[in-house]
Protein backbone atom coordinates (compact mmCIF):
# COMPACT_ATOMS: atom_id res chain seq x y z
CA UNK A 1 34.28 -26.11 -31.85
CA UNK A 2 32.04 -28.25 -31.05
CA UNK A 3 33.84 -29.48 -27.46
CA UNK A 4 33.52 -25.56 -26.54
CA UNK A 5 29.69 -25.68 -27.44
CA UNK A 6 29.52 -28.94 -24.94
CA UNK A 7 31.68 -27.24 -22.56
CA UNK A 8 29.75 -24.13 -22.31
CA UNK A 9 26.31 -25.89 -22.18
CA UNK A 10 27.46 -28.08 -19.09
CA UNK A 11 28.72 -25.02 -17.23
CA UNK A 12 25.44 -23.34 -17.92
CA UNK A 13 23.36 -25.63 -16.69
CA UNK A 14 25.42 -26.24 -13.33
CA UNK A 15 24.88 -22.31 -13.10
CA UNK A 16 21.36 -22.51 -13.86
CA UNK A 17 20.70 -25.23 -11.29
CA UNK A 18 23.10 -23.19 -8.34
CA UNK A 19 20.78 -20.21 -8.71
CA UNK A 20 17.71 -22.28 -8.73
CA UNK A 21 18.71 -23.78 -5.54
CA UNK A 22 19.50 -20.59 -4.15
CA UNK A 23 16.07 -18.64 -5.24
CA UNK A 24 14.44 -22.19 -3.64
CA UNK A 25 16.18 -21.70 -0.28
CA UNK A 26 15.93 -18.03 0.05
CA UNK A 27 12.22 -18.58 -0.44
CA UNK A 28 11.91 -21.18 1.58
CA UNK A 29 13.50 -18.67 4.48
CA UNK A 30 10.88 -16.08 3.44
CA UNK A 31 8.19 -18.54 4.17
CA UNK A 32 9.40 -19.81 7.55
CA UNK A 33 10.08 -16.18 8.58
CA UNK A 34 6.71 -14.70 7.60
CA UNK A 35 4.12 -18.10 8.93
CA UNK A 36 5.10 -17.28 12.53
CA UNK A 37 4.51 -13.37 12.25
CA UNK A 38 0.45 -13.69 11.78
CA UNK A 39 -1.22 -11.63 14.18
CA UNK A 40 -3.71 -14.28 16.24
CA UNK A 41 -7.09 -12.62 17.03
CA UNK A 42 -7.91 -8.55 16.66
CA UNK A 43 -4.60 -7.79 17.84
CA UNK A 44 -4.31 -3.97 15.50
CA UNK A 45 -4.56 -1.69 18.56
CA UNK A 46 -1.99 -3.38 21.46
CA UNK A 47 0.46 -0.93 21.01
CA UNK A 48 -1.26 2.09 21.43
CA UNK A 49 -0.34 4.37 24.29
CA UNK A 50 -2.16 7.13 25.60
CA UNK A 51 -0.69 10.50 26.46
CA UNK A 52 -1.88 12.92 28.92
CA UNK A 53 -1.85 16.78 27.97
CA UNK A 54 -1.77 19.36 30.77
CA UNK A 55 -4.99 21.65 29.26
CA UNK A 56 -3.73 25.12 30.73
CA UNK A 57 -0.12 24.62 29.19
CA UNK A 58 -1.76 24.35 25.51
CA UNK A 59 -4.32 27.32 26.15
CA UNK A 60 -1.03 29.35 27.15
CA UNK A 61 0.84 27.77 24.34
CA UNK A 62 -2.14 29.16 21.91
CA UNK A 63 -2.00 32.62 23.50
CA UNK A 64 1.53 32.19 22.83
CA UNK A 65 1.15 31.44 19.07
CA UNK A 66 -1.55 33.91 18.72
CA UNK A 67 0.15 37.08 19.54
CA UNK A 68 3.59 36.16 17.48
């Protein structure tokens, strides 16, 4: 009885180490993944495009939407 009590305490712990180990790596990955990603500067509007609208096609497009 006791041996299985020993037995099953040992294999715990080996478990409990393996998943600390892995929740330490995976974090570690996290945190060399996300130090890179910092924007440097004011860099929130760089990816903004600007798109042109033909005016007469949307007044004709309101007519359009007016009358249905």
């Amino acid at each position: 009885m006791i041996g299985l009590i020993v037995f099953f305490r040992t294999k715990q712990r080996k478990q409990h180490s393996k998943f600390r180990n892995i929740i330490r790596t995976q974090l570690k990955m996290i945190s060399n993944r996300t130090q890179p990603l910092k924007p440097a500067g004011n860099a929130e509007f760089s990816n903004i495009s600007v798109e042109e609208i033909d005016e007469n096609g949307s007044e004709a497009d309101k007519k359009r939407n007016d009358s249905s």
